[in-house]
PDB file of N, CA and C in Angstrom:
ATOM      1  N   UNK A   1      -8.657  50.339-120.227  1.00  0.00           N
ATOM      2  CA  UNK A   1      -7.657  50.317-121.284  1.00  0.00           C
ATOM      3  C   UNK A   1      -7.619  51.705-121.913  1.00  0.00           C
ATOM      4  N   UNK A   2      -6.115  52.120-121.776  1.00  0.00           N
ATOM      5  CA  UNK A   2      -6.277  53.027-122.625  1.00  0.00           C
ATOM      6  C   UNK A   2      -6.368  53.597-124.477  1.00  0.00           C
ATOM      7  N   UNK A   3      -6.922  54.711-124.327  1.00  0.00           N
ATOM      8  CA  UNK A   3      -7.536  54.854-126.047  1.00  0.00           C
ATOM      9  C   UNK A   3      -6.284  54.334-126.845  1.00  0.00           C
ATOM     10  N   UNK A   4      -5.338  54.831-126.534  1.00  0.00           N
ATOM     11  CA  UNK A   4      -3.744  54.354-127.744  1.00  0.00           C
ATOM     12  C   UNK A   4      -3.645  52.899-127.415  1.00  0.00           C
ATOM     13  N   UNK A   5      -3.421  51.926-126.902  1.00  0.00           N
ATOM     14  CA  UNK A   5      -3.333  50.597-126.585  1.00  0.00           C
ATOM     15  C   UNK A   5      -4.883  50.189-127.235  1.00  0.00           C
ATOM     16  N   UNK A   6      -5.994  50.545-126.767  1.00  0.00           N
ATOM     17  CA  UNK A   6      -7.122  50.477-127.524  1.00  0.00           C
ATOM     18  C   UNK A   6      -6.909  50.269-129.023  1.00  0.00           C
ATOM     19  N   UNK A   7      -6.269  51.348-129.486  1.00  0.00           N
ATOM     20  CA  UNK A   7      -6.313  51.156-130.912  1.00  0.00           C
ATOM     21  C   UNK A   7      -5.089  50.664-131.284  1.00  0.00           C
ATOM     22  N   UNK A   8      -3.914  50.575-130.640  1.00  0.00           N
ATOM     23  CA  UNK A   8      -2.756  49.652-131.379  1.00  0.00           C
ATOM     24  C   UNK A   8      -3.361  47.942-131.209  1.00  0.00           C
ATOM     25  N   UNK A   9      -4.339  47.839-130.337  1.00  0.00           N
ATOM     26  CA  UNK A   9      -4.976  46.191-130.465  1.00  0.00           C
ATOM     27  C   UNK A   9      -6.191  46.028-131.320  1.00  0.00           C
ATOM     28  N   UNK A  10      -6.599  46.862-131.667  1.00  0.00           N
ATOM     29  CA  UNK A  10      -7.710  47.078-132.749  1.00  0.00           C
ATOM     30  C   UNK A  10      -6.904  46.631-134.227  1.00  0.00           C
ATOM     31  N   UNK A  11      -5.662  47.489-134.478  1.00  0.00           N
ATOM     32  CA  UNK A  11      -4.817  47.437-135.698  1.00  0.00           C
ATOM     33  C   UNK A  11      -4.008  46.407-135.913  1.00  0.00           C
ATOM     34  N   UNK A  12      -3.573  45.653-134.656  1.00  0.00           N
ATOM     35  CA  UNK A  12      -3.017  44.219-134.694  1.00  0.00           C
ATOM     36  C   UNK A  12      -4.363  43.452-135.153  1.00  0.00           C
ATOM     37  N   UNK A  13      -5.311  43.694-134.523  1.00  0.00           N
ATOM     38  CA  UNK A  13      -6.380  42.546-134.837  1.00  0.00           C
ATOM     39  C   UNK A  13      -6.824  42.593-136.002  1.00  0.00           C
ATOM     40  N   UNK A  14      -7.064  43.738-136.910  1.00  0.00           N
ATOM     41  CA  UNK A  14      -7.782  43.855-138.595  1.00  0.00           C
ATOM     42  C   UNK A  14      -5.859  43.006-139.138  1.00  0.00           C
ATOM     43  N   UNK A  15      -4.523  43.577-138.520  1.00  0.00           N
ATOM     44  CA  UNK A  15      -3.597  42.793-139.439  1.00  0.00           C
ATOM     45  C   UNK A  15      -3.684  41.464-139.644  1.00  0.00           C
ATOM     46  N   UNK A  16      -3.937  41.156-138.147  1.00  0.00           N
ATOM     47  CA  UNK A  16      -4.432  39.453-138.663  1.00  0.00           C
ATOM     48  C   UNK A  16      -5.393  39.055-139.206  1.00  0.00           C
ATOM     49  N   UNK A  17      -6.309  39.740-139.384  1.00  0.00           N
ATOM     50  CA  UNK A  17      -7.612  38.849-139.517  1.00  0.00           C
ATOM     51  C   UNK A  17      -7.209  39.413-141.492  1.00  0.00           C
ATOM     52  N   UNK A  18      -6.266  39.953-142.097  1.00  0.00           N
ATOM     53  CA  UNK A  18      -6.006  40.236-143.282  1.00  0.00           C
ATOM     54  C   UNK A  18      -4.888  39.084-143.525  1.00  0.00           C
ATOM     55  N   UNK A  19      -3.861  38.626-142.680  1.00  0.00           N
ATOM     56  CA  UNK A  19      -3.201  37.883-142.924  1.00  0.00           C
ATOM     57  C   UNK A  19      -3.116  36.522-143.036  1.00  0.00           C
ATOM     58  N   UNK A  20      -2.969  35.559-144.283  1.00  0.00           N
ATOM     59  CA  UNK A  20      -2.863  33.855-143.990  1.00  0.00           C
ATOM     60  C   UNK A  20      -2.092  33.119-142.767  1.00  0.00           C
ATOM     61  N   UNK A  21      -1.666  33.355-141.939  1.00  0.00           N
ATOM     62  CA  UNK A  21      -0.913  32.849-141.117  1.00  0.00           C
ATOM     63  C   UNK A  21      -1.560  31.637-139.566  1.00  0.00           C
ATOM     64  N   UNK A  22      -1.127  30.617-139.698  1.00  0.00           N
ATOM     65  CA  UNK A  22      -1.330  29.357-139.210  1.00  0.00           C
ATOM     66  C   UNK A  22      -1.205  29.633-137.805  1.00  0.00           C
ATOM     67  N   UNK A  23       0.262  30.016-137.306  1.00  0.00           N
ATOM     68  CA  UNK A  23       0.615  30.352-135.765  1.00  0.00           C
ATOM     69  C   UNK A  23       1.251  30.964-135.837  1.00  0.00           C
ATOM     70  N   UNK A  24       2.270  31.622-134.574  1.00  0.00           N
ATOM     71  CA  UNK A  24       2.932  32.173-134.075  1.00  0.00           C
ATOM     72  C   UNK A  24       4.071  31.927-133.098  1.00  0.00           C
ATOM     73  N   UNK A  25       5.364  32.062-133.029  1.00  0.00           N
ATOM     74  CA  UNK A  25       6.141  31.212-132.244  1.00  0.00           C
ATOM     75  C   UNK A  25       6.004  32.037-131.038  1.00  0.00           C
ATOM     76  N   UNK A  26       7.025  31.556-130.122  1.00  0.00           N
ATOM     77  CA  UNK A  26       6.648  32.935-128.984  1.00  0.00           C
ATOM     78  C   UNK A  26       7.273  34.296-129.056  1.00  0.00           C
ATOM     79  N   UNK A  27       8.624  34.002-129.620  1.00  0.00           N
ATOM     80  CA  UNK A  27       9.006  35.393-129.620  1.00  0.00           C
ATOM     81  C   UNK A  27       8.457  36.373-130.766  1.00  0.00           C
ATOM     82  N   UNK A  28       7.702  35.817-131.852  1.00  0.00           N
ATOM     83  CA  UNK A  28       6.455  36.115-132.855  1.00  0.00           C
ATOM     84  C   UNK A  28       5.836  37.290-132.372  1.00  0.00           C
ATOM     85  N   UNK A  29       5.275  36.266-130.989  1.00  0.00           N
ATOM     86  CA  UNK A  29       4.297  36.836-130.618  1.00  0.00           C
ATOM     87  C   UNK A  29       4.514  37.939-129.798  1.00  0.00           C
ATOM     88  N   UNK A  30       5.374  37.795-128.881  1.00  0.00           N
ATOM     89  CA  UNK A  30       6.335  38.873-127.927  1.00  0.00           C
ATOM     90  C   UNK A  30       6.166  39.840-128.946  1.00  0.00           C
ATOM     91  N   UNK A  31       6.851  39.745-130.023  1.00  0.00           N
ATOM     92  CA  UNK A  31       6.580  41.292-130.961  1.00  0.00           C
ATOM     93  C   UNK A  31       6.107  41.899-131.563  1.00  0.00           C
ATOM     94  N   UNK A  32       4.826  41.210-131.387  1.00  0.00           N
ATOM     95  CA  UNK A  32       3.287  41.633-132.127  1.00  0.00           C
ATOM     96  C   UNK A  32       2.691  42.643-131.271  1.00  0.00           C
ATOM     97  N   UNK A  33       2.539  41.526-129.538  1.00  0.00           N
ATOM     98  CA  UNK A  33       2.141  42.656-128.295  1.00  0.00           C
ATOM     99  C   UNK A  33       3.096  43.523-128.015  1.00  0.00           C
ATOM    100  N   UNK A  34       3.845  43.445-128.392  1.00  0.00           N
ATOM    101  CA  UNK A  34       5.405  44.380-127.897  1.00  0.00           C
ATOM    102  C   UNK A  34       5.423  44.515-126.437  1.00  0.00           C
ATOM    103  N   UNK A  35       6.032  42.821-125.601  1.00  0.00           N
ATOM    104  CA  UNK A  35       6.087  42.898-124.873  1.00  0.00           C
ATOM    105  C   UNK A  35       6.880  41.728-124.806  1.00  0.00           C
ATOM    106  N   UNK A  36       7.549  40.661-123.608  1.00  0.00           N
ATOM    107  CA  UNK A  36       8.579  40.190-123.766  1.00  0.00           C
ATOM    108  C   UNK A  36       8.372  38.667-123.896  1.00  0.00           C
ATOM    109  N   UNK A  37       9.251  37.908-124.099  1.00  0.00           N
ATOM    110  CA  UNK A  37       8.914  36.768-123.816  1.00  0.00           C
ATOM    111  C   UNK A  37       8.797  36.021-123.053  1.00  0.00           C
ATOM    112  N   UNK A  38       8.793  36.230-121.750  1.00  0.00           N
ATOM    113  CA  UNK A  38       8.996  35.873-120.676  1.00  0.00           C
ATOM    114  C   UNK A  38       7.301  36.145-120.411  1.00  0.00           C
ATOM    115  N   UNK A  39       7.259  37.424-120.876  1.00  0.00           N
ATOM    116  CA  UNK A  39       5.272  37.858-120.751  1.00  0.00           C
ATOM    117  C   UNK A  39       4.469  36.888-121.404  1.00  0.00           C
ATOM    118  N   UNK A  40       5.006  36.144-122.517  1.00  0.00           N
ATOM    119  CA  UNK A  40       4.517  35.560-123.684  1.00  0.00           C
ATOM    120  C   UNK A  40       4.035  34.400-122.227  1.00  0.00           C
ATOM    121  N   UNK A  41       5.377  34.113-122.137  1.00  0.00           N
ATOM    122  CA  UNK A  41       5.577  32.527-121.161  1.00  0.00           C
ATOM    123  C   UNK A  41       4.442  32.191-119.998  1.00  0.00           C
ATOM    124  N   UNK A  42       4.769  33.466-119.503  1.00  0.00           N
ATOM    125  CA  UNK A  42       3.520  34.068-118.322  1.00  0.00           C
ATOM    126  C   UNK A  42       2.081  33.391-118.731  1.00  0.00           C
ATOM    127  N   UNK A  43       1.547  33.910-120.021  1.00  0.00           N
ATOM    128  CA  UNK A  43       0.513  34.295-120.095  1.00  0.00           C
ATOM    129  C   UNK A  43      -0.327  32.481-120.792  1.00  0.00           C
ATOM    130  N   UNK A  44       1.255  32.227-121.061  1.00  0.00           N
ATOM    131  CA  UNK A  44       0.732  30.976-121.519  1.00  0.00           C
ATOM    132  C   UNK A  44       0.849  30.089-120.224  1.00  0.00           C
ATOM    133  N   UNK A  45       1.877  29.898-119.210  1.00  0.00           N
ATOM    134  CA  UNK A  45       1.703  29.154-118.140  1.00  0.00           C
ATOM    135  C   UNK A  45       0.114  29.587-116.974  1.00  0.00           C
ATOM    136  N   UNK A  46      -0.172  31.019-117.403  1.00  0.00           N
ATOM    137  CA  UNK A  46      -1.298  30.930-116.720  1.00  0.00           C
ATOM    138  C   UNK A  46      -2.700  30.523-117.480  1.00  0.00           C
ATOM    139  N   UNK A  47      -2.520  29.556-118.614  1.00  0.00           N
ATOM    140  CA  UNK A  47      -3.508  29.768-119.262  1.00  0.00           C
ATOM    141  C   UNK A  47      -4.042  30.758-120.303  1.00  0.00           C
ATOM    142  N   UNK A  48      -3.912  31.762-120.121  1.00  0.00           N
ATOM    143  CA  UNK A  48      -4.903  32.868-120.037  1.00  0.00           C
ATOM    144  C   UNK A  48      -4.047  33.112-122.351  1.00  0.00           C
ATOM    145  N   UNK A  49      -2.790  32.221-122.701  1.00  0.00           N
ATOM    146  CA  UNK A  49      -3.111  32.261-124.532  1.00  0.00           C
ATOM    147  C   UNK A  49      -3.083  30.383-124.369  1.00  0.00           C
ATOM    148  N   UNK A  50      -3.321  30.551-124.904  1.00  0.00           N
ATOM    149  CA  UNK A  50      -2.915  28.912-125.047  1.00  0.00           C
ATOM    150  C   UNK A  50      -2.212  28.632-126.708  1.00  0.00           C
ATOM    151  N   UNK A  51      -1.531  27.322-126.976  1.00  0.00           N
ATOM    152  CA  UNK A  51      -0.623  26.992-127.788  1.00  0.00           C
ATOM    153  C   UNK A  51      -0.756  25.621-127.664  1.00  0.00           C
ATOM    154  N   UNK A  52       0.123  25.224-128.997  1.00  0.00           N
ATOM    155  CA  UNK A  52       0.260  23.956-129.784  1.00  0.00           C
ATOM    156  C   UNK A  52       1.420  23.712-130.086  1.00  0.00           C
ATOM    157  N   UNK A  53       2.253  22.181-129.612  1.00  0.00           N
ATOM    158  CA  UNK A  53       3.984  21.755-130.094  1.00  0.00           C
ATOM    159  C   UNK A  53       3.726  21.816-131.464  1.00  0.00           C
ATOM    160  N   UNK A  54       4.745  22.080-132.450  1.00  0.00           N
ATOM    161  CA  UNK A  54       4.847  21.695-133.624  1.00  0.00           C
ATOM    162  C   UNK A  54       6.260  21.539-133.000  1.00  0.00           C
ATOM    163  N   UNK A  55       6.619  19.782-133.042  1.00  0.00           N
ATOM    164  CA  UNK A  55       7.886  19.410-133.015  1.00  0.00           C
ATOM    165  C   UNK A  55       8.204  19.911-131.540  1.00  0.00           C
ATOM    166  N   UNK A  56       9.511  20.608-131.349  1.00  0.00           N
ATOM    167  CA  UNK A  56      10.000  21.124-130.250  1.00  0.00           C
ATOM    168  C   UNK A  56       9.213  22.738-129.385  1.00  0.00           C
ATOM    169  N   UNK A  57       8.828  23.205-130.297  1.00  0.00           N
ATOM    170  CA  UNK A  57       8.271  24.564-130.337  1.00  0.00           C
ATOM    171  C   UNK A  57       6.792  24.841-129.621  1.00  0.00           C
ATOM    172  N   UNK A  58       6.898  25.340-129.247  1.00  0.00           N
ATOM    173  CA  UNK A  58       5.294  25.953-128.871  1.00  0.00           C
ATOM    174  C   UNK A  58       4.424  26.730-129.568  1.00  0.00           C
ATOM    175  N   UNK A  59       3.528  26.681-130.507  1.00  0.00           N
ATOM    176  CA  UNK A  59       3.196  27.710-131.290  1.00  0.00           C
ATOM    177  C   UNK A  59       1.946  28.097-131.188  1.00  0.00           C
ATOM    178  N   UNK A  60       1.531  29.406-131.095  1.00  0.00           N
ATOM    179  CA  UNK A  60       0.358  29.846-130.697  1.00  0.00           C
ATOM    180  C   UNK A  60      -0.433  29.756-131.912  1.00  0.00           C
ATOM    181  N   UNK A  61      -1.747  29.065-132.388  1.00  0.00           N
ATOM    182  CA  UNK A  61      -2.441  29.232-133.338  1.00  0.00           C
ATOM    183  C   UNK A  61      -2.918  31.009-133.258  1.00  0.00           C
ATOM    184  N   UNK A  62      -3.158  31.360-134.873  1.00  0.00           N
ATOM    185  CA  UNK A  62      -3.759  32.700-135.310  1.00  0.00           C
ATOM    186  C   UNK A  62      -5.134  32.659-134.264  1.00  0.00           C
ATOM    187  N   UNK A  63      -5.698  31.911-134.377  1.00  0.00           N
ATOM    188  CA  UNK A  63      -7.175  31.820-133.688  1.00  0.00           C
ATOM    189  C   UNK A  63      -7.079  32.241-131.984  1.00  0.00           C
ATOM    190  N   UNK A  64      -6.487  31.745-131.697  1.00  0.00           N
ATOM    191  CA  UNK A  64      -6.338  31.537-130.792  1.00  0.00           C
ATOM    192  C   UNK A  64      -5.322  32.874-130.048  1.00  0.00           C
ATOM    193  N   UNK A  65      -4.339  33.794-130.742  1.00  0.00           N
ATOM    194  CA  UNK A  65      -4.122  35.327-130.692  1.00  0.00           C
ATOM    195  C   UNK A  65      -5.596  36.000-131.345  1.00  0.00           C
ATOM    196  N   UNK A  66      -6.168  35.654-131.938  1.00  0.00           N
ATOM    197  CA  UNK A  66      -7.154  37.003-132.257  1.00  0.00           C
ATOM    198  C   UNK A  66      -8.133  36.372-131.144  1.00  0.00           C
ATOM    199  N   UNK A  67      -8.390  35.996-130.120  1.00  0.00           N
ATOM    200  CA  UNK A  67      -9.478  35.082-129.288  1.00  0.00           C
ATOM    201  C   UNK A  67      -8.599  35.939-128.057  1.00  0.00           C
ATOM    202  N   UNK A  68      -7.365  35.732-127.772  1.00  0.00           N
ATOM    203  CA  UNK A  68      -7.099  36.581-126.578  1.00  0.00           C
ATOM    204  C   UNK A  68      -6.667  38.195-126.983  1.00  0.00           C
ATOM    205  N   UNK A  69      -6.699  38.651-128.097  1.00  0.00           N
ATOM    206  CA  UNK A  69      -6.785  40.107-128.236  1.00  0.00           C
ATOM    207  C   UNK A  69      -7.955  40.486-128.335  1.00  0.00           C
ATOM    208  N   UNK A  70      -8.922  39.928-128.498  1.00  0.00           N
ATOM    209  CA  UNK A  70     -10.450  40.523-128.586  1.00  0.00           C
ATOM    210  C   UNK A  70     -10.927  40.189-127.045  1.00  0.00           C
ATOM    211  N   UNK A  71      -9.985  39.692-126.412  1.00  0.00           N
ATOM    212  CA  UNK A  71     -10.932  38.950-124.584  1.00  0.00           C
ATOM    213  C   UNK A  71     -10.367  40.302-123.936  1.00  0.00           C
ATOM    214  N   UNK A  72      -9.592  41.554-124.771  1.00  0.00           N
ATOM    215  CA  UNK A  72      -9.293  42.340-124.154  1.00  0.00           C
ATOM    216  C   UNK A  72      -8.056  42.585-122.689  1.00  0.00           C
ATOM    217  N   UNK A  73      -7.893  41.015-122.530  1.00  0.00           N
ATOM    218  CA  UNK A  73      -6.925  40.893-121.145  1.00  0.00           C
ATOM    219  C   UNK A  73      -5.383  40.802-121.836  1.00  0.00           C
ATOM    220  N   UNK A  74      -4.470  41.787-120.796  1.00  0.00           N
ATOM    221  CA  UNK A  74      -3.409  41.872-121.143  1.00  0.00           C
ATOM    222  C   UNK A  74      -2.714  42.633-119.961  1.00  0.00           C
ATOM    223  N   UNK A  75      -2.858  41.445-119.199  1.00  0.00           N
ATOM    224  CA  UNK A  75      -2.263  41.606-117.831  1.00  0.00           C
ATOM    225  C   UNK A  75      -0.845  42.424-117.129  1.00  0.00           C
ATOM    226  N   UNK A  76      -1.281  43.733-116.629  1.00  0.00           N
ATOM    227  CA  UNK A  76      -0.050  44.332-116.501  1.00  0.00           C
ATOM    228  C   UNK A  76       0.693  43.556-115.597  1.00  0.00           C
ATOM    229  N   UNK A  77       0.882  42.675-114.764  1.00  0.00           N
ATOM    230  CA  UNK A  77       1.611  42.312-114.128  1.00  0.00           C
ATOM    231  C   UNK A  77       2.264  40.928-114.915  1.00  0.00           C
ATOM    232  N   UNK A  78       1.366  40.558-115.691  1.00  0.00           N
ATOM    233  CA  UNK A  78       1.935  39.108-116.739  1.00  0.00           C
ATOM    234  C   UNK A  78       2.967  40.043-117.341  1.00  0.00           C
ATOM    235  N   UNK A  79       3.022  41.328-118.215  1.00  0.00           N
ATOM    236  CA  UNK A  79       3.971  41.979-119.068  1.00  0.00           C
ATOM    237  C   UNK A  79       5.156  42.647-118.088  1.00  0.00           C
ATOM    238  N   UNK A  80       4.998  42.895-117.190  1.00  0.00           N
ATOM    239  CA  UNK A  80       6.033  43.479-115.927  1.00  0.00           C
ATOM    240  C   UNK A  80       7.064  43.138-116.541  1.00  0.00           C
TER     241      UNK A  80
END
C-alpha cells in the first residue's frame, strides 16, 4: 500500500472513530473510499464488507467499515 492511500485510510479511520454514526448506505460508503458503487457491491457480494437491511436498503454498520479499513484489504480489482 501506498504511503498517500496509507494515510488517506488512516484519516478516514480517526474520522470515524470521532464520529456518532450507526451505518452507512452504499453509495455513503462509495464516497468515503472514493471508489464506486458497483466496488461497494463487489466487495460486499464477495464478502470481504459485510452489511445489514434496514427495510429495503443495505447498510453497512460503522463497525464493521472501521473492521475492513483496518484489515487493510482494498482490492484493486474489486475497485476496477
Amino acid at each position: 500500500m501506498n504511503a498517500e492511500l496509507a494515510a488517506a485510510l488512516a484519516g478516514l479511520v480517526e474520522q470515524l472513530r470521532t464520529e456518532q454514526v450507526r451505518g452507512y448506505r452504499i453509495e455513503t460508503v462509495a464516497g468515503l473510499l472514493d471508489i464506486s458503487e458497483r466496488a461497494v457491491d463487489q466487495l460486499v457480494r464477495d464478502e470481504k464488507l459485510g452489511y445489514v437491511w434496514a427495510g429495503k436498503r443495505r447498510v453497512v454498520p460503522h463497525t464493521e467499515l472501521q473492521r475492513f479499513l483496518a484489515s487493510g484489504v482494498l482490492d484493486a480489482k474489486a475497485v476496477a
